[in-house]
C-alpha atoms as a PDB file:
ATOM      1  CA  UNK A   1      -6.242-107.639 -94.362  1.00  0.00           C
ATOM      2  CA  UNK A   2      -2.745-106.691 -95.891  1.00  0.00           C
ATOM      3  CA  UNK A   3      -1.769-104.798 -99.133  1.00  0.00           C
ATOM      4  CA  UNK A   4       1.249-103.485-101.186  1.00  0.00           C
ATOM      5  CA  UNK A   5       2.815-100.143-100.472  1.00  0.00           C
ATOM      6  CA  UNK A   6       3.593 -97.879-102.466  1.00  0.00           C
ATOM      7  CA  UNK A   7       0.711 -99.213-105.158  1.00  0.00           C
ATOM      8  CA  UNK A   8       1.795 -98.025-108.640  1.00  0.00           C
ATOM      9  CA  UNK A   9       0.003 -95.235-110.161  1.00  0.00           C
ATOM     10  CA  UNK A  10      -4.023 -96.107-111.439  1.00  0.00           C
ATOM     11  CA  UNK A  11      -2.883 -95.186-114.951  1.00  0.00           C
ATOM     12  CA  UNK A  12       0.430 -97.412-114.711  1.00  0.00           C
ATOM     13  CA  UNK A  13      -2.043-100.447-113.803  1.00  0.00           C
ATOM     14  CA  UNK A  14      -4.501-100.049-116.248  1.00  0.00           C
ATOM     15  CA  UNK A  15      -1.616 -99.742-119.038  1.00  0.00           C
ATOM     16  CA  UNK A  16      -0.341-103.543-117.236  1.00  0.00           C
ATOM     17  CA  UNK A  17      -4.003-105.064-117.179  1.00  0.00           C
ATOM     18  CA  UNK A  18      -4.313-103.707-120.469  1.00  0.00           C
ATOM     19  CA  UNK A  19      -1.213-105.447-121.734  1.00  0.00           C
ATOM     20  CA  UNK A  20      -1.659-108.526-120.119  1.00  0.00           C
ATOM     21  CA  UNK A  21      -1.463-111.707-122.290  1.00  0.00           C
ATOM     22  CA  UNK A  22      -1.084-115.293-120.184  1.00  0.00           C
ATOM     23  CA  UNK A  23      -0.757-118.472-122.746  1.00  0.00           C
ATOM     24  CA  UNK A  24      -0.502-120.582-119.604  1.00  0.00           C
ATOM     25  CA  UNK A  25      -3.858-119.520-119.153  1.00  0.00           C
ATOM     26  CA  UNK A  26      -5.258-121.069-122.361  1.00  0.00           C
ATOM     27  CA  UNK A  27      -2.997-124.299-121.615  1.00  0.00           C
ATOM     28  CA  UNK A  28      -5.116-124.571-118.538  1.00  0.00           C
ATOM     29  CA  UNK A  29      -8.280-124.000-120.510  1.00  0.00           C
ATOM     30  CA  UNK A  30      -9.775-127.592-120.455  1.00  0.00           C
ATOM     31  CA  UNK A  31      -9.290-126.992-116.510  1.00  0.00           C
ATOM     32  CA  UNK A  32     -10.620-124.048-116.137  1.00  0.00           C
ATOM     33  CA  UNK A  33     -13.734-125.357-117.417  1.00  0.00           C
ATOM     34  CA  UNK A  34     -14.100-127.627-115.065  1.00  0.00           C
ATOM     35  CA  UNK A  35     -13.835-125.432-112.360  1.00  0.00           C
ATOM     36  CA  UNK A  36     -16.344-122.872-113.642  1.00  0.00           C
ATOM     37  CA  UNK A  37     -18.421-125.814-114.008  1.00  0.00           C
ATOM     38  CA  UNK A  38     -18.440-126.633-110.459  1.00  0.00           C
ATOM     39  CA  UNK A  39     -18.776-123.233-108.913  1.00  0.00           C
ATOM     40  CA  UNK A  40     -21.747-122.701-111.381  1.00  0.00           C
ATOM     41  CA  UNK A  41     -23.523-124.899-109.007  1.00  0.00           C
ATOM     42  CA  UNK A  42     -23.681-122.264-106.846  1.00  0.00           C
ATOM     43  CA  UNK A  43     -25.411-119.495-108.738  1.00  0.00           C
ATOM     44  CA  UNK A  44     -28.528-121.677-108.857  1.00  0.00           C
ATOM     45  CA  UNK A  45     -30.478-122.119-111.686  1.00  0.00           C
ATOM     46  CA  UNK A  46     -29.917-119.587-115.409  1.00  0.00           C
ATOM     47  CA  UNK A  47     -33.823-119.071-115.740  1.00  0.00           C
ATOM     48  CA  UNK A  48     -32.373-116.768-118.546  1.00  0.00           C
ATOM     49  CA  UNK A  49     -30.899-114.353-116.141  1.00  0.00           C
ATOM     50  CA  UNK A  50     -28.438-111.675-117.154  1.00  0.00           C
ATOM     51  CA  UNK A  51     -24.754-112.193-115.957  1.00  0.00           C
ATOM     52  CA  UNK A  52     -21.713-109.927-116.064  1.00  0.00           C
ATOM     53  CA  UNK A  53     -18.508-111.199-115.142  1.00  0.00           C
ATOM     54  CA  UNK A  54     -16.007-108.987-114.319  1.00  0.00           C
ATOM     55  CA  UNK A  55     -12.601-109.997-115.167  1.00  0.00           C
ATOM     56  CA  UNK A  56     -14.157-112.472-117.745  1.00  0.00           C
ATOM     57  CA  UNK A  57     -10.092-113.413-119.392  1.00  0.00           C
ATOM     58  CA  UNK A  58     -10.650-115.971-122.019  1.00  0.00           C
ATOM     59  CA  UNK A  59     -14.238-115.925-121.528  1.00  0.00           C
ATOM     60  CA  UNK A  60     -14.672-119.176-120.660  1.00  0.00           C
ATOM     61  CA  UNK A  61     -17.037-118.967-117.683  1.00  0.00           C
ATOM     62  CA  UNK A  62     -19.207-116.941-119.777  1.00  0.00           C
ATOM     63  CA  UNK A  63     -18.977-119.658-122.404  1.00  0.00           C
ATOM     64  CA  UNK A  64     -20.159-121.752-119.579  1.00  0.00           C
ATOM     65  CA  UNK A  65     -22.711-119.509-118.163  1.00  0.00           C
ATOM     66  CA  UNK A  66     -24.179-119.511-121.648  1.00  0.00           C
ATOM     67  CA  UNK A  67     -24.438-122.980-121.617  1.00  0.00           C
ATOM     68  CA  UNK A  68     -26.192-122.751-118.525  1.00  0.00           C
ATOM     69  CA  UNK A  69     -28.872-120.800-119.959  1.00  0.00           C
ATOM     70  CA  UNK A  70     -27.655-117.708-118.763  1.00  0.00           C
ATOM     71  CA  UNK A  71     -27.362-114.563-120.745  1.00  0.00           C
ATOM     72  CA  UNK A  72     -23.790-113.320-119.935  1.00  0.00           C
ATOM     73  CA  UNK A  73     -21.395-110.197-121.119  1.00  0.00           C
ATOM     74  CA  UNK A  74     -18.125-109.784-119.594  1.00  0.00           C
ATOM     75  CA  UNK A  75     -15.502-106.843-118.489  1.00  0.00           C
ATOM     76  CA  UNK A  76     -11.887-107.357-119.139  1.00  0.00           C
ATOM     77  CA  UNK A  77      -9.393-104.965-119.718  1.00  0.00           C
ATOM     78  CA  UNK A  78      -6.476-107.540-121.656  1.00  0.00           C
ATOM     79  CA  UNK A  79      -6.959-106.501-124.611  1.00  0.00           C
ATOM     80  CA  UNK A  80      -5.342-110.243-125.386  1.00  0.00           C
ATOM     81  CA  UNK A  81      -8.171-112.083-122.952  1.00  0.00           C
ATOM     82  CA  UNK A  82     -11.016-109.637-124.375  1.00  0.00           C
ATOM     83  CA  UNK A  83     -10.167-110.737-128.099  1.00  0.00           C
ATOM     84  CA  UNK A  84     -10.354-114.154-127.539  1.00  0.00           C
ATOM     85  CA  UNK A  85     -13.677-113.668-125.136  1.00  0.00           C
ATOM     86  CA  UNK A  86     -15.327-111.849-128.432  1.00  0.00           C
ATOM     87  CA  UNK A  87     -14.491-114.868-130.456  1.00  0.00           C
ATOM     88  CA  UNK A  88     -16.248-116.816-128.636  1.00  0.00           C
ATOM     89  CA  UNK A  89     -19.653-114.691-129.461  1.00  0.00           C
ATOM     90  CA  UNK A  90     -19.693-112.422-126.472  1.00  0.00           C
ATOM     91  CA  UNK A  91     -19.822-108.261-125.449  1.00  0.00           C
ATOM     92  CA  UNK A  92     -16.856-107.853-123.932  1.00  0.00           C
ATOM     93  CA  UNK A  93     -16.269-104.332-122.475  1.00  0.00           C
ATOM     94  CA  UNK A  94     -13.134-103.204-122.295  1.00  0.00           C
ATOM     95  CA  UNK A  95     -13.286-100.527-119.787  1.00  0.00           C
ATOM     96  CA  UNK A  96     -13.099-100.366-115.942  1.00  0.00           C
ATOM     97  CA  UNK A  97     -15.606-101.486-113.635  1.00  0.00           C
ATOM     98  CA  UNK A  98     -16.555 -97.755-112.538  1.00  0.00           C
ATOM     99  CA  UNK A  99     -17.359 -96.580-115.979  1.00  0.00           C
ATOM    100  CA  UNK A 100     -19.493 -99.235-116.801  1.00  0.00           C
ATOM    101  CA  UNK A 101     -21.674 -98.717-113.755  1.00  0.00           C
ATOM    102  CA  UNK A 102     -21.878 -94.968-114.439  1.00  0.00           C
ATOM    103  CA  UNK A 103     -23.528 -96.225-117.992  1.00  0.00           C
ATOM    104  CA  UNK A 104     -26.766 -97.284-115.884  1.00  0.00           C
ATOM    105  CA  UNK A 105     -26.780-101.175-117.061  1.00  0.00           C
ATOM    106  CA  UNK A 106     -27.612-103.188-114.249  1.00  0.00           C
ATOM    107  CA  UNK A 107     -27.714-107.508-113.956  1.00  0.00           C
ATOM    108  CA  UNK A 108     -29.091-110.449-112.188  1.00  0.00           C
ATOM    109  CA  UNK A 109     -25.678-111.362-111.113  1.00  0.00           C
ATOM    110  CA  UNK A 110     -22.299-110.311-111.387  1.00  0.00           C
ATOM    111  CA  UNK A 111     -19.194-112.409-110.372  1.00  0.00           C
ATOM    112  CA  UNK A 112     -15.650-111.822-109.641  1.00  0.00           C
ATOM    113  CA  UNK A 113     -13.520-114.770-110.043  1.00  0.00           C
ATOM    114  CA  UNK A 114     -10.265-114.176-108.630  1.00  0.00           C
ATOM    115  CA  UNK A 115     -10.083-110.430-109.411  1.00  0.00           C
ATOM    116  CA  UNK A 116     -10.892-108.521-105.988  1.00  0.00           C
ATOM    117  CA  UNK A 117      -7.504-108.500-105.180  1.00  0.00           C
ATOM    118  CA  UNK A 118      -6.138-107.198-108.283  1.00  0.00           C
ATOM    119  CA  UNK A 119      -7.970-103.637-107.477  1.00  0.00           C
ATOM    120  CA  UNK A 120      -6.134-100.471-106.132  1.00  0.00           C
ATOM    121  CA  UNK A 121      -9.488 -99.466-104.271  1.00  0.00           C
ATOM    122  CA  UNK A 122     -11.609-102.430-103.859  1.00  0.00           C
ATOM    123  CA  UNK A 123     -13.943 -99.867-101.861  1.00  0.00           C
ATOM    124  CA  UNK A 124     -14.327 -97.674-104.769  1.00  0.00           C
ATOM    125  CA  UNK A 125     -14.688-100.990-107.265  1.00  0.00           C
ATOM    126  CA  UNK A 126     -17.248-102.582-104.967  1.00  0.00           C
ATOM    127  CA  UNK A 127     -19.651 -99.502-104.737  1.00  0.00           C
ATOM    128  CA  UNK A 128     -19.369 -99.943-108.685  1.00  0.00           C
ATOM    129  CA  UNK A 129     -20.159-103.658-108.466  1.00  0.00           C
ATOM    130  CA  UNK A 130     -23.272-102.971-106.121  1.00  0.00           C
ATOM    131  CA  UNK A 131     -24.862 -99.966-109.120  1.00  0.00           C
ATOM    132  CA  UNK A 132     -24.530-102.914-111.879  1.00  0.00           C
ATOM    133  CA  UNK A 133     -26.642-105.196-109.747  1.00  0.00           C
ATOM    134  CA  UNK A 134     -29.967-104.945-109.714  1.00  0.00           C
ATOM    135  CA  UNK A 135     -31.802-104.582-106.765  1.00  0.00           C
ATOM    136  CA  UNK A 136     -32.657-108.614-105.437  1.00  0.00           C
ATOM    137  CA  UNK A 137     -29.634-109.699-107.559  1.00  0.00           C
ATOM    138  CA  UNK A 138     -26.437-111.234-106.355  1.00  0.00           C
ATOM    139  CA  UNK A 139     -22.575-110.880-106.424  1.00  0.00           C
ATOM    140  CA  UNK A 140     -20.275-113.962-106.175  1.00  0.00           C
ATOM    141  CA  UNK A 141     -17.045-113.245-105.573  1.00  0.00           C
ATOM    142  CA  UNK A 142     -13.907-115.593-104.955  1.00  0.00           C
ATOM    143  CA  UNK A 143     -10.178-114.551-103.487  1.00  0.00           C
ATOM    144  CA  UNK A 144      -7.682-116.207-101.748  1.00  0.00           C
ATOM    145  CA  UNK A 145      -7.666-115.841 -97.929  1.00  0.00           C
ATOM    146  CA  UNK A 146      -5.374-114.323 -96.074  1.00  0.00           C
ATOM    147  CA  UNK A 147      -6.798-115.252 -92.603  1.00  0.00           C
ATOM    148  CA  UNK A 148      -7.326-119.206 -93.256  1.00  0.00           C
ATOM    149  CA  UNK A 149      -4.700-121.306 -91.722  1.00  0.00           C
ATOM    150  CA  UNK A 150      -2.258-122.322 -94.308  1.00  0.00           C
ATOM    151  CA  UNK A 151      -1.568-118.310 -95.089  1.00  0.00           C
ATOM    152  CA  UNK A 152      -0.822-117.996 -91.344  1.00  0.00           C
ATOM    153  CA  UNK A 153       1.274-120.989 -90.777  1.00  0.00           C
ATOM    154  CA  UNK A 154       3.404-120.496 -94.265  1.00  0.00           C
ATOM    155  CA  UNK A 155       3.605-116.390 -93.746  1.00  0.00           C
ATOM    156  CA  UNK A 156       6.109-115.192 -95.907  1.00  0.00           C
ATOM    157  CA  UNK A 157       5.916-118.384 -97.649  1.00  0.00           C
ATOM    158  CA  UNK A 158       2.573-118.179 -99.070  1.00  0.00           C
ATOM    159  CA  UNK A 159       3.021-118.861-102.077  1.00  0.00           C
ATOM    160  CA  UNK A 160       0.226-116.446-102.750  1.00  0.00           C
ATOM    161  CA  UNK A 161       2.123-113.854-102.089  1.00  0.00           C
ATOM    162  CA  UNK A 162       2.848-112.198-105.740  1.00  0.00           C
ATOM    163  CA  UNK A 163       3.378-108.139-107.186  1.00  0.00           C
ATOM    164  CA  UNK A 164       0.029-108.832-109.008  1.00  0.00           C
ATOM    165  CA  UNK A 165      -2.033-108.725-105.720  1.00  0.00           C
ATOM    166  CA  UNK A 166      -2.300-105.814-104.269  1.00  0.00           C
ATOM    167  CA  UNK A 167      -5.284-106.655-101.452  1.00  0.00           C
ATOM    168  CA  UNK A 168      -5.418-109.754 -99.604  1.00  0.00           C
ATOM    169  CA  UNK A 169      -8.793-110.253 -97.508  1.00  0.00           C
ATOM    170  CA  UNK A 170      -9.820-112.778 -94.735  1.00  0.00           C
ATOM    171  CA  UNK A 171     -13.259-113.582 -94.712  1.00  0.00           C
ATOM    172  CA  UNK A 172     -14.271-111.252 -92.069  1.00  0.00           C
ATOM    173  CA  UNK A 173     -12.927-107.877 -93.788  1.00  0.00           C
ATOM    174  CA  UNK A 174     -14.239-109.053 -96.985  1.00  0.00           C
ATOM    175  CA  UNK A 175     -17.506-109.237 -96.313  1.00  0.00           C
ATOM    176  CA  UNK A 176     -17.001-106.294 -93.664  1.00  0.00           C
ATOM    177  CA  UNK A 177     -16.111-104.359 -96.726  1.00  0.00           C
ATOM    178  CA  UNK A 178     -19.302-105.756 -99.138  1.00  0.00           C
ATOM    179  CA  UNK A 179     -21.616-104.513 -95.876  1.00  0.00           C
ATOM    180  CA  UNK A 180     -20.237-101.603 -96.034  1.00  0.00           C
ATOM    181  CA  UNK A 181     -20.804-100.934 -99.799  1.00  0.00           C
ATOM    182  CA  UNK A 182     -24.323-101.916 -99.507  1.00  0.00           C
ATOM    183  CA  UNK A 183     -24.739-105.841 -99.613  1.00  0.00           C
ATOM    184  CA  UNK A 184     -25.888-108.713 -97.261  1.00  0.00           C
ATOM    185  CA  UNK A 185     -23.406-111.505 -97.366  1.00  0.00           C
ATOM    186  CA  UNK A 186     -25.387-114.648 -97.874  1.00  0.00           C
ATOM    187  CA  UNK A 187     -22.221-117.575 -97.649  1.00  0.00           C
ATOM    188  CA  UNK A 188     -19.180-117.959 -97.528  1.00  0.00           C
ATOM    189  CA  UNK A 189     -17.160-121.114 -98.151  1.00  0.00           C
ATOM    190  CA  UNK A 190     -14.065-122.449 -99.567  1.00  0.00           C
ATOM    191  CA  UNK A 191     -13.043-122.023-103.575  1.00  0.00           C
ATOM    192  CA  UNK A 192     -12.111-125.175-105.322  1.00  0.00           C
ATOM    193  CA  UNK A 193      -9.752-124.890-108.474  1.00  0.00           C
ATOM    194  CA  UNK A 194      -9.345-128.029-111.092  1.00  0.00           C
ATOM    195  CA  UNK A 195      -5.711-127.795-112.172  1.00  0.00           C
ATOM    196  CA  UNK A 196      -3.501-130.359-114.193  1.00  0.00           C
ATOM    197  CA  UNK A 197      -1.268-131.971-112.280  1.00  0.00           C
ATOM    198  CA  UNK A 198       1.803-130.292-114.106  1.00  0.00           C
ATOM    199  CA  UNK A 199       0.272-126.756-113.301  1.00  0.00           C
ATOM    200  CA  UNK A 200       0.923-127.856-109.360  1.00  0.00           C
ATOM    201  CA  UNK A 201       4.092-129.183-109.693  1.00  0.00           C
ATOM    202  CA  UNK A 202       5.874-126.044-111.335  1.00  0.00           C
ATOM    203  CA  UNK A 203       3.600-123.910-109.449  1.00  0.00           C
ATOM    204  CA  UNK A 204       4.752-125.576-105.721  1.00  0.00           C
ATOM    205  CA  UNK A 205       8.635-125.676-107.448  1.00  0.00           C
ATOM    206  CA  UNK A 206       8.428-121.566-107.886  1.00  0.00           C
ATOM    207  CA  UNK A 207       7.210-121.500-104.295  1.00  0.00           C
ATOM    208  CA  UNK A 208       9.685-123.922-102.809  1.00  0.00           C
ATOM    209  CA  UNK A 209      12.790-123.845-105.027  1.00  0.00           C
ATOM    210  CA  UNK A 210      14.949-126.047-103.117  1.00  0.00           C
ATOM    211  CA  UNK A 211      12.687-128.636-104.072  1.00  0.00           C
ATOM    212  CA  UNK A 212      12.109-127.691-107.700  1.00  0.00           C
ATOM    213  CA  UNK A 213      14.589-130.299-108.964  1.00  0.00           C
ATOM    214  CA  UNK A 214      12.872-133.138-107.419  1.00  0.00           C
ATOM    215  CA  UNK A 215       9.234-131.731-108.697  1.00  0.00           C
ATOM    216  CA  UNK A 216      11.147-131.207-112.190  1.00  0.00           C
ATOM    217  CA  UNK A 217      11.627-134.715-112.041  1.00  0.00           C
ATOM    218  CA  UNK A 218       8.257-135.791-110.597  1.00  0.00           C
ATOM    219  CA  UNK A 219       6.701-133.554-114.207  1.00  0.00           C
ATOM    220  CA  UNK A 220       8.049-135.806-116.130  1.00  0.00           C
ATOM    221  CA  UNK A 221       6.577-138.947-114.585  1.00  0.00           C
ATOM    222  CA  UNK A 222       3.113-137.973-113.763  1.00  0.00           C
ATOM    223  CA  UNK A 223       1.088-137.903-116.802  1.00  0.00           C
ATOM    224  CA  UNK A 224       0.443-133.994-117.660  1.00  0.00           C
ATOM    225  CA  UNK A 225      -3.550-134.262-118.929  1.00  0.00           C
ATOM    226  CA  UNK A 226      -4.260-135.378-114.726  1.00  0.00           C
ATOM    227  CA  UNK A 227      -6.692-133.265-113.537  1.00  0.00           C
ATOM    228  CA  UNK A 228      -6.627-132.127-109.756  1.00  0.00           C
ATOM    229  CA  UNK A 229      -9.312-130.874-107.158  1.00  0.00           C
ATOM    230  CA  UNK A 230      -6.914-128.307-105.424  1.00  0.00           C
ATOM    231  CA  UNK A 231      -7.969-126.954-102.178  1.00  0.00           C
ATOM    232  CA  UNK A 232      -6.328-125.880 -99.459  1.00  0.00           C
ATOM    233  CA  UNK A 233      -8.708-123.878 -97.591  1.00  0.00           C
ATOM    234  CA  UNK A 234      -6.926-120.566 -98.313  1.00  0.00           C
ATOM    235  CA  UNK A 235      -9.506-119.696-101.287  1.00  0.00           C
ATOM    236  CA  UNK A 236     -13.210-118.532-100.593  1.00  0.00           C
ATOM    237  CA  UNK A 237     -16.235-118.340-101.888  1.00  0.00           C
ATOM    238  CA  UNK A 238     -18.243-115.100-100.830  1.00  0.00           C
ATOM    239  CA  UNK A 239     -22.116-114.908-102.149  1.00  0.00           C
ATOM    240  CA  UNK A 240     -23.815-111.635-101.328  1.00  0.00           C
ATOM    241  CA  UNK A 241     -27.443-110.036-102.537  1.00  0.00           C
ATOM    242  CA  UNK A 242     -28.168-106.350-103.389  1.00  0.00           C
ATOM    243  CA  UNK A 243     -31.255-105.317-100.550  1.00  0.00           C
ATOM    244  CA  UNK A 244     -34.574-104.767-102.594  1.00  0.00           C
END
């Protein structure tokens, strides 16, 4: 496990999730679709269950979830991402994970979709997580990983590595940490992202920038709509169920 040092103040990151606003984000929406389409797969079937997902952005899981035949609300503190979540028909709450839980709601499943390592105390957030699921219900959670061998060989490299992380797990402390808290990890596998083809290229050109000119030049020849099945093997996939 690694993480940043000094973290900034819990009030001085609330004020920056609160601010966020991402337009890349909705560029990639079509994408991101697909993706929450595929990992759906793994929450088995909606039978009308109730679904929080924390860190919901846009809302577009939920919007998927829904179509699923899922009954889903979402927690997001950009007040940007939350607006255009509500638009889409949806309670959004706009408040952090720990005061939610102390309101008493609890659901069939909650998920975490690349968020775990955006928390200053992912002990403190998970122990919240486990009070909003009911007890039999589940918690899906993906994160990039920090022990799989592309973040070892690339090290400082890892592209990865970014000021808006502030906990990076392998698979072993991560579900170290959810036994701890109180759940039974039930899989673990790797995360599959659908990105456009141009979303690599200027993503890989940030990372290597002695290369960008040459992936500048690939953008413009590859067509910009291609979508990719992008995985490396350094994002996971953890599933774990609250004890009865």
């Amino acid at each position: 496990m690694m993480f940043q040092w000094p973290l900034l103040s819990p009030d001085t990151l609330l004020q920056a999730y609160q601010d966020v606003e991402d337009p890349l984000y909705v560029a990639e929406k079509d994408n991101r679709y697909h993706t929450f389409r595929r990992v759906l797969r793994e929450l088995g079937p909606a039978k009308d269950r109730t679904l929080l997902d924390v860190g919901a952005y846009c809302g577009y899981f939920l919007d998927v979830a829904r179509e699923a035949g899922f009954r889903p609300e979402g927690l997001e503190l950009s007040r940007w991402a939350a607006g255009n979540a509500r638009s889409l028909g949806f309670t959004v709450h706009g408040m952090p994970l720990r005061e939610l839980a102390a309101r008493g709601l609890q659901y069939d499943v909650v998920t975490l979709w690349d968020v775990v390592e955006h928390f200053a105390d992912p002990r403190e957030e998970l122990k919240a997580a486990l009070k909003l699921v009911r007890p039999g219900g589940h918690i899906y959670l993906s994160t990039i990983d920090a022990g799989s061998l592309l973040a070892r060989l690339m090290g400082g490299q890892w592209p990865w590595l970014m000021d808006m992380h502030l906990f990076y797990f392998g698979r072993r402390t991560l579900a170290m940490l959810l036994e701890e808290v109180g759940f039974h990890v039930t899989d673990v596998r790797t995360y599959t992202h659908i990105i456009s083809a141009d979303y690599l290229l200027r993503k890989v050109g940030a990372s290597f920038t002695p290369a960008a000119p040459v992936l500048e030049l690939a953008r413009r020849g590859v067509p910009s709509s291609w979508s990719i099945p992008f995985n490396l093997g350094d994002n996971m996939l953890m599933a774990a169920e609250r004890p009865r």
